[in-house]
N, C-alpha and C. Protein backbone atom coordinates (compact mmCIF):
# COMPACT_ATOMS: atom_id res chain seq x y z
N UNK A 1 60.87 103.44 167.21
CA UNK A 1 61.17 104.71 166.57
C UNK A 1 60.04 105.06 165.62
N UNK A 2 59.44 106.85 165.64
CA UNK A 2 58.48 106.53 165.12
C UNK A 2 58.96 107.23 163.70
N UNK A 3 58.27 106.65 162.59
CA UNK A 3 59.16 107.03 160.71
C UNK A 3 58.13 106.30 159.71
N UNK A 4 57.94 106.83 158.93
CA UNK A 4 57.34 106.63 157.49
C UNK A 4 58.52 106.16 156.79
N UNK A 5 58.27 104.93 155.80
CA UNK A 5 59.34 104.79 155.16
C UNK A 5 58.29 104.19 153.85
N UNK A 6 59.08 104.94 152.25
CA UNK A 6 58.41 104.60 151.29
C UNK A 6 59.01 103.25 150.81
N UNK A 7 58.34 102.61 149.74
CA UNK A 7 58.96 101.53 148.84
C UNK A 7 58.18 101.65 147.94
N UNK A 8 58.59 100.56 146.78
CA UNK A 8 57.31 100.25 145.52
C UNK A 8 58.70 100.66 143.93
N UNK A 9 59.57 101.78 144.65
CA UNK A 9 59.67 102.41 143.54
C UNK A 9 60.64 101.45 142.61
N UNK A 10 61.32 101.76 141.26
CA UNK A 10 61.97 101.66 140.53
C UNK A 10 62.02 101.81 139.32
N UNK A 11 62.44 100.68 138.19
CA UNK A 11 62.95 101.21 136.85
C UNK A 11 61.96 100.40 135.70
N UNK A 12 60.62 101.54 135.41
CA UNK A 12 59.67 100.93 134.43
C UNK A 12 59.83 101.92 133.34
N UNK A 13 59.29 101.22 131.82
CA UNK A 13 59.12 101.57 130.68
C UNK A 13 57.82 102.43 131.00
N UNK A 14 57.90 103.63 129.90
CA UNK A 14 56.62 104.12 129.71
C UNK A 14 55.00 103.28 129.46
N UNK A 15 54.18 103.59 130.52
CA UNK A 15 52.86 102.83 129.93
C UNK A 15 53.13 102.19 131.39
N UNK A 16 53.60 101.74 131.91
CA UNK A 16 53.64 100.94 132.69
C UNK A 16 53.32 101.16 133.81
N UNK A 17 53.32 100.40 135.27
CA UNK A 17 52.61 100.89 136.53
C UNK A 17 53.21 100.84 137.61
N UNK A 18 52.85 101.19 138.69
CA UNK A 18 53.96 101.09 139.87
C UNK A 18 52.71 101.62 140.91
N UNK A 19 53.21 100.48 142.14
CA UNK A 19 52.50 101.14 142.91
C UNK A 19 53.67 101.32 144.75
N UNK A 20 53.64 102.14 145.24
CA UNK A 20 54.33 102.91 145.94
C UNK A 20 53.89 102.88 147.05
N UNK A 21 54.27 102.20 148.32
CA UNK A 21 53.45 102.40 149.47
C UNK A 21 54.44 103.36 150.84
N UNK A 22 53.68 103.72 151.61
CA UNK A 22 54.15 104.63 152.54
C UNK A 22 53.78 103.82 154.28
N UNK A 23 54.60 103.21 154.63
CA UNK A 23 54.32 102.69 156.12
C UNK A 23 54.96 103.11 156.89
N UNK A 24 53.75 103.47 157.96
CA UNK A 24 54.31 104.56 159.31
C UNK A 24 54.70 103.10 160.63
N UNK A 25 55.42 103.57 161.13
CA UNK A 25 55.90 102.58 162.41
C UNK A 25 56.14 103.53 163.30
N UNK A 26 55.34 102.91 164.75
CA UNK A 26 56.05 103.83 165.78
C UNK A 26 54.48 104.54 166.12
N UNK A 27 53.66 104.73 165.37
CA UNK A 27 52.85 105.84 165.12
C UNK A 27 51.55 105.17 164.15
N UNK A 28 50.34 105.90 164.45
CA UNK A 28 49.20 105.66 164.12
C UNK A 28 48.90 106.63 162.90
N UNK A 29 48.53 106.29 161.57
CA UNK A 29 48.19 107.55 160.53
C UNK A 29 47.10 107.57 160.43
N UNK A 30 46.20 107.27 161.39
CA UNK A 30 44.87 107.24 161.49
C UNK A 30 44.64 109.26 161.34
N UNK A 31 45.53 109.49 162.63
CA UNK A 31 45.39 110.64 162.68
C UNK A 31 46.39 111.63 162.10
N UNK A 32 46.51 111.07 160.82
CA UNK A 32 47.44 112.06 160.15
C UNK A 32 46.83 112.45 158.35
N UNK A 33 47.05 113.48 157.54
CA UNK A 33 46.97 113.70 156.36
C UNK A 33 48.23 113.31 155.58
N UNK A 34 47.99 112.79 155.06
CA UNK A 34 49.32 111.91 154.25
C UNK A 34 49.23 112.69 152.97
N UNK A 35 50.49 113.51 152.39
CA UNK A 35 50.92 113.38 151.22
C UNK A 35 52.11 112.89 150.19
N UNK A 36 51.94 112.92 149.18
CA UNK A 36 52.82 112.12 148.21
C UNK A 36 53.93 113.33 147.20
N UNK A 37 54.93 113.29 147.51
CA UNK A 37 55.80 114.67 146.72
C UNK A 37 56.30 114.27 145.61
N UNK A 38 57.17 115.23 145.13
CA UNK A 38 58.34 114.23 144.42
C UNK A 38 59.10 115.42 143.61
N UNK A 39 60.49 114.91 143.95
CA UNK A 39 61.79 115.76 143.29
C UNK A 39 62.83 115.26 141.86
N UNK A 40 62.24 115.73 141.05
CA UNK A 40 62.98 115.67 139.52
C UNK A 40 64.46 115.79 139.55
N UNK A 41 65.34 115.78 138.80
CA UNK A 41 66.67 116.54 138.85
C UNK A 41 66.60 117.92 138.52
N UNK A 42 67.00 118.38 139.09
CA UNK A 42 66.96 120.16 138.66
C UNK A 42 65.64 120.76 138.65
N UNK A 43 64.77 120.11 139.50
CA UNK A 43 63.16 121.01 139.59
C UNK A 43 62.75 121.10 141.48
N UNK A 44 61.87 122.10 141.14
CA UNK A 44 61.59 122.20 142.84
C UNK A 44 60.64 121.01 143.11
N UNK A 45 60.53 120.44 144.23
CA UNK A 45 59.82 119.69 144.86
C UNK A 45 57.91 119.61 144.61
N UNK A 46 57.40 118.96 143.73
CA UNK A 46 56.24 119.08 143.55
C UNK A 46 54.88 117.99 144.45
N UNK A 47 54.42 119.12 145.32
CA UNK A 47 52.61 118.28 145.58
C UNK A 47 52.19 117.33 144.70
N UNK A 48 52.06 116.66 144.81
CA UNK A 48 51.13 115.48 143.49
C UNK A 48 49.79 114.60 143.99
N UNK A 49 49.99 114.41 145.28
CA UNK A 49 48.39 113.70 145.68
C UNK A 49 48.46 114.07 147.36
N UNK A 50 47.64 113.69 147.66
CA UNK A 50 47.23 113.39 149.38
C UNK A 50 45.83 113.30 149.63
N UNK A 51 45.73 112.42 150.65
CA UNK A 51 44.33 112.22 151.45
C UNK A 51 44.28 112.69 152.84
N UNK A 52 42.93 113.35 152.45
CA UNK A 52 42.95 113.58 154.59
C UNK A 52 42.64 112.48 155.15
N UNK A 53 42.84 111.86 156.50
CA UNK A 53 42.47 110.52 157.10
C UNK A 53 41.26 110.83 157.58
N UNK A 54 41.05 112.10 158.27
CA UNK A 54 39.41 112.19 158.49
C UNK A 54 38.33 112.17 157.81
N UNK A 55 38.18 112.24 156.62
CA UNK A 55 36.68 112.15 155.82
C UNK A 55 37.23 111.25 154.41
N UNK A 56 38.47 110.78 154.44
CA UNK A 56 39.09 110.17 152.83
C UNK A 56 38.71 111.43 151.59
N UNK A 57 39.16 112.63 151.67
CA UNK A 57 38.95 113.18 150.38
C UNK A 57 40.65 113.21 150.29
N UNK A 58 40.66 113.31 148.68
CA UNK A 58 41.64 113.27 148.08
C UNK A 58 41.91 114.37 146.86
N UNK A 59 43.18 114.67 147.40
CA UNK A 59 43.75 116.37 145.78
C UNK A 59 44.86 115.58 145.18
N UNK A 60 44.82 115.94 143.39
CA UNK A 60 46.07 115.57 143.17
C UNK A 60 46.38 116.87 142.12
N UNK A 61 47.43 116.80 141.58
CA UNK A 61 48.05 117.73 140.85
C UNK A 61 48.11 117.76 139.50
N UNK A 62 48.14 118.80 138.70
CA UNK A 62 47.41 118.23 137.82
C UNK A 62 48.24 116.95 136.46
N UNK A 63 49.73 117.15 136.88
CA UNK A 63 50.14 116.44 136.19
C UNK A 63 50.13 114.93 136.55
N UNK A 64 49.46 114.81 137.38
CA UNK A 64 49.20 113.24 137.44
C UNK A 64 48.01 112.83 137.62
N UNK A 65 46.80 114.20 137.52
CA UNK A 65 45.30 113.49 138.13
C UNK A 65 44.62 112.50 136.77
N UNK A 66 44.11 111.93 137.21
CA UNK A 66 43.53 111.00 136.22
C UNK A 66 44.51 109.31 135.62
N UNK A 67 45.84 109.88 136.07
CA UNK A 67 46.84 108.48 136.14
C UNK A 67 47.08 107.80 137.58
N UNK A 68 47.08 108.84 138.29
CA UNK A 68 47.85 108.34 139.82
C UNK A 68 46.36 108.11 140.72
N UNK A 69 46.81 107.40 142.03
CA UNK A 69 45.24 107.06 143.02
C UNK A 69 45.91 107.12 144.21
N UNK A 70 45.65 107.94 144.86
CA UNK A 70 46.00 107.48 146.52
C UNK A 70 44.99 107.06 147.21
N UNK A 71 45.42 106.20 148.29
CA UNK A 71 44.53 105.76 149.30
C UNK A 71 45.24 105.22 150.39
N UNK A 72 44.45 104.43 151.44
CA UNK A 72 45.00 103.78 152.45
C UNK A 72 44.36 102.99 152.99
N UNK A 73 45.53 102.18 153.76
CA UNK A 73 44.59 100.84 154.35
C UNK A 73 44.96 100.89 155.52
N UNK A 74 43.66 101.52 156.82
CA UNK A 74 44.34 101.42 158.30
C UNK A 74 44.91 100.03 159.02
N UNK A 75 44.30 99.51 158.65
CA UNK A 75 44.75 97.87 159.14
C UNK A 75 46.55 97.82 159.28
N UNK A 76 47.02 97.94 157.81
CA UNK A 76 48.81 98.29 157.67
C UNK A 76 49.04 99.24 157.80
N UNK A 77 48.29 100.58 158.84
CA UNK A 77 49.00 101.77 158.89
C UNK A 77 49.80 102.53 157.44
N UNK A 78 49.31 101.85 156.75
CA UNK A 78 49.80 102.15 155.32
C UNK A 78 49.23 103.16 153.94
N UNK A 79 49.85 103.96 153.30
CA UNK A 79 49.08 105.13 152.43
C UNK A 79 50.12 104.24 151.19
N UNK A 80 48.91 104.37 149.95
CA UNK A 80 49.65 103.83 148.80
C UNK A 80 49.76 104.71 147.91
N UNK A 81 50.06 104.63 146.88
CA UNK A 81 50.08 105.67 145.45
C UNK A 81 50.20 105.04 144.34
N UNK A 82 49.20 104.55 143.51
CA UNK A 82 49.46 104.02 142.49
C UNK A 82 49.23 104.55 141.15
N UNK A 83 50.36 104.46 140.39
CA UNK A 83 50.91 105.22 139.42
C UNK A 83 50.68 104.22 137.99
N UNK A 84 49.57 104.69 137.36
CA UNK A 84 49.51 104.16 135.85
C UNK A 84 49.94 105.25 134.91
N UNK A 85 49.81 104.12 133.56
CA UNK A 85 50.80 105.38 132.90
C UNK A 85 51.35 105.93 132.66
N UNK A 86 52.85 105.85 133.36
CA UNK A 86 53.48 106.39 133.37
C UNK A 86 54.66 106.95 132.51
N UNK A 87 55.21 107.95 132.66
CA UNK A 87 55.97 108.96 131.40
C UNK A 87 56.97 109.28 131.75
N UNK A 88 58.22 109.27 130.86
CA UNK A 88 59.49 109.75 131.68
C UNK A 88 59.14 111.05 132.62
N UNK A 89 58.40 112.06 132.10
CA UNK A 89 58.83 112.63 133.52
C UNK A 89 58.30 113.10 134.69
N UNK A 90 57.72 111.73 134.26
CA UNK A 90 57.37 111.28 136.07
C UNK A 90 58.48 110.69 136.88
N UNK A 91 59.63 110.81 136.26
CA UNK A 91 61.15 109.99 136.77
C UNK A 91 61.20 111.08 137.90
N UNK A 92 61.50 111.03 139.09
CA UNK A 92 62.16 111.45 140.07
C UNK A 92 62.16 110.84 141.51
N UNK A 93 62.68 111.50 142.84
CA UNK A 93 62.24 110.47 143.86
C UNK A 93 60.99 110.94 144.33
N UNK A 94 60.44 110.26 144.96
CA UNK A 94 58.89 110.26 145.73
C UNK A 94 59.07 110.22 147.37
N UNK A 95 58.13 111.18 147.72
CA UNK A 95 58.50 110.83 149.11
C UNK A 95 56.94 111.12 149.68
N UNK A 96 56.93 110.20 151.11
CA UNK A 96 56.15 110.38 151.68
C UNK A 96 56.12 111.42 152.95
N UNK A 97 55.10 112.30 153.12
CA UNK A 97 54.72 113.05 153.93
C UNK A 97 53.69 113.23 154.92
N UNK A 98 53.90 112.46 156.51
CA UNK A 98 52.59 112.58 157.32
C UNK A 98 52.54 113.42 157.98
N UNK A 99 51.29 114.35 158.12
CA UNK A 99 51.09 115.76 158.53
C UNK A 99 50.03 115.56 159.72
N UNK A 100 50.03 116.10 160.91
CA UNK A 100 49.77 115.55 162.04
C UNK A 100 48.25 116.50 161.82
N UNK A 101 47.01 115.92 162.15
CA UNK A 101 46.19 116.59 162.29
C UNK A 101 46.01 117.68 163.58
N UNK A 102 46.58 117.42 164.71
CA UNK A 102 46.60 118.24 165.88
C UNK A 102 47.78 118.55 165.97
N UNK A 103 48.37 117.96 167.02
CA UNK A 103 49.78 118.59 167.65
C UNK A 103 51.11 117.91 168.15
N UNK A 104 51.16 116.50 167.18
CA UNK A 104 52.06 115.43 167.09
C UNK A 104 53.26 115.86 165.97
N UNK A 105 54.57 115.28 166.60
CA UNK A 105 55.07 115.34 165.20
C UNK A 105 54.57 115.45 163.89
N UNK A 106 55.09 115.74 162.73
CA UNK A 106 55.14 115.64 161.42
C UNK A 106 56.17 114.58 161.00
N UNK A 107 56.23 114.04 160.08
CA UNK A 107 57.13 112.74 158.86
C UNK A 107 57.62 112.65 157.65
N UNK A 108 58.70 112.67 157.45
CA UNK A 108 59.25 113.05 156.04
C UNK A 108 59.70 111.60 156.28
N UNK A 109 59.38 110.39 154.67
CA UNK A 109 60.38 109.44 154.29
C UNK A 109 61.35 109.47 153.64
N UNK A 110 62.52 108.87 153.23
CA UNK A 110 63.59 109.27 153.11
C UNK A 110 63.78 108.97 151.80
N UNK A 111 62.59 108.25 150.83
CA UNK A 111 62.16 108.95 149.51
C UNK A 111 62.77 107.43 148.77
N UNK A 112 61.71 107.14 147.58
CA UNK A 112 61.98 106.18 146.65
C UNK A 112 62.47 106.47 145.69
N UNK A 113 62.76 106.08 144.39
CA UNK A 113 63.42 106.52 143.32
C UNK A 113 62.72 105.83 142.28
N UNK A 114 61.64 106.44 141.32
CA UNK A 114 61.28 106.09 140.10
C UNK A 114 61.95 106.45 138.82
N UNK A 115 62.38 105.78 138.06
CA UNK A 115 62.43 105.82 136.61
C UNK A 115 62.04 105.64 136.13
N UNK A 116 61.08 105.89 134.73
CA UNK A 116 60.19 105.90 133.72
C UNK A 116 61.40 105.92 132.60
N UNK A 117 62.02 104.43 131.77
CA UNK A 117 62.55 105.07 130.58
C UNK A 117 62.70 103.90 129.46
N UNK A 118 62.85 103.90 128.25
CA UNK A 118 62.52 103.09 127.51
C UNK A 118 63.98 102.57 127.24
C-alpha cells in the first residue's frame, strides 16, 4: 500500500527539540516535493517548510525559518523536519505532504501531534 506516515512528534518544554520524520512506503519520493504543514486548534492549516527532490532547494515560513530544517535521506525514502526551539505555538499536528512531480498520486499523512508546554 502506497502512504507517507509521520512520527517524531510529542510533548516538549519550550527551548527544546524534536525531530519529525515522514516515510513513504509503497512508493519512491525520489520523485516527489515533500511538504511539512501543520494545524493549531482553531487556525487554518499552515505551509511551514518543503523541499523539491529535484535540485534540494528548500522554503520555509516565516514563523519557523531560522528554527526548523528540512531535508531528506533517499536511502530511507524518508523527509525529516527538525524543529529547534521550540514555542508553545508551535503546538499543533504536523503532517506530511508528497506532491508528485509528474502524474502519480499525491500523499497526505495522517499527522503527528506536537506539544510545546511548560
Amino acid at each position: 500500500q502506497e502512504k507517507v506516515v509521520e512520527s517524531g512528534g510529542g510533548l516538549v518544554q519550550p527551548g527544546e527539540s524534536l525531530r519529525l520524520s515522514c516515510a513513504a512506503s509503497g512508493f519512491s519520493l525520489d520523485y516527489y516535493d515533500i511538504a511539512w504543514f501543520r494545524r493549531a486548534p482553531g487556525k487554518e492549516r499552515e505551509g511551514i517548510a518543503c523541499i523539491s527532490r529535484g535540485d534540494g532547494r528548500t522554503w520555509y515560513g516565516d514563523s519557523v525559518k531560522g528554527r526548523f530544517t528540512i531535508s531528506g535521506d533517499n536511502a530511507k525514502n524518508t523527509v525529516y523536519l527538525q524543529m529547534n526551539s521550540l514555542k508553545p505555538e508551535d503546538t499543533a499536528v504536523y503532517y506530511c505532504h508528497a506532491e508528485s512531480v509528474g502524474y502519480a498520486p499525491n500523499y497526505w499523512g495522517q499527522g503527528t501531534q506536537v506539544t510545546v508546554s511548560s
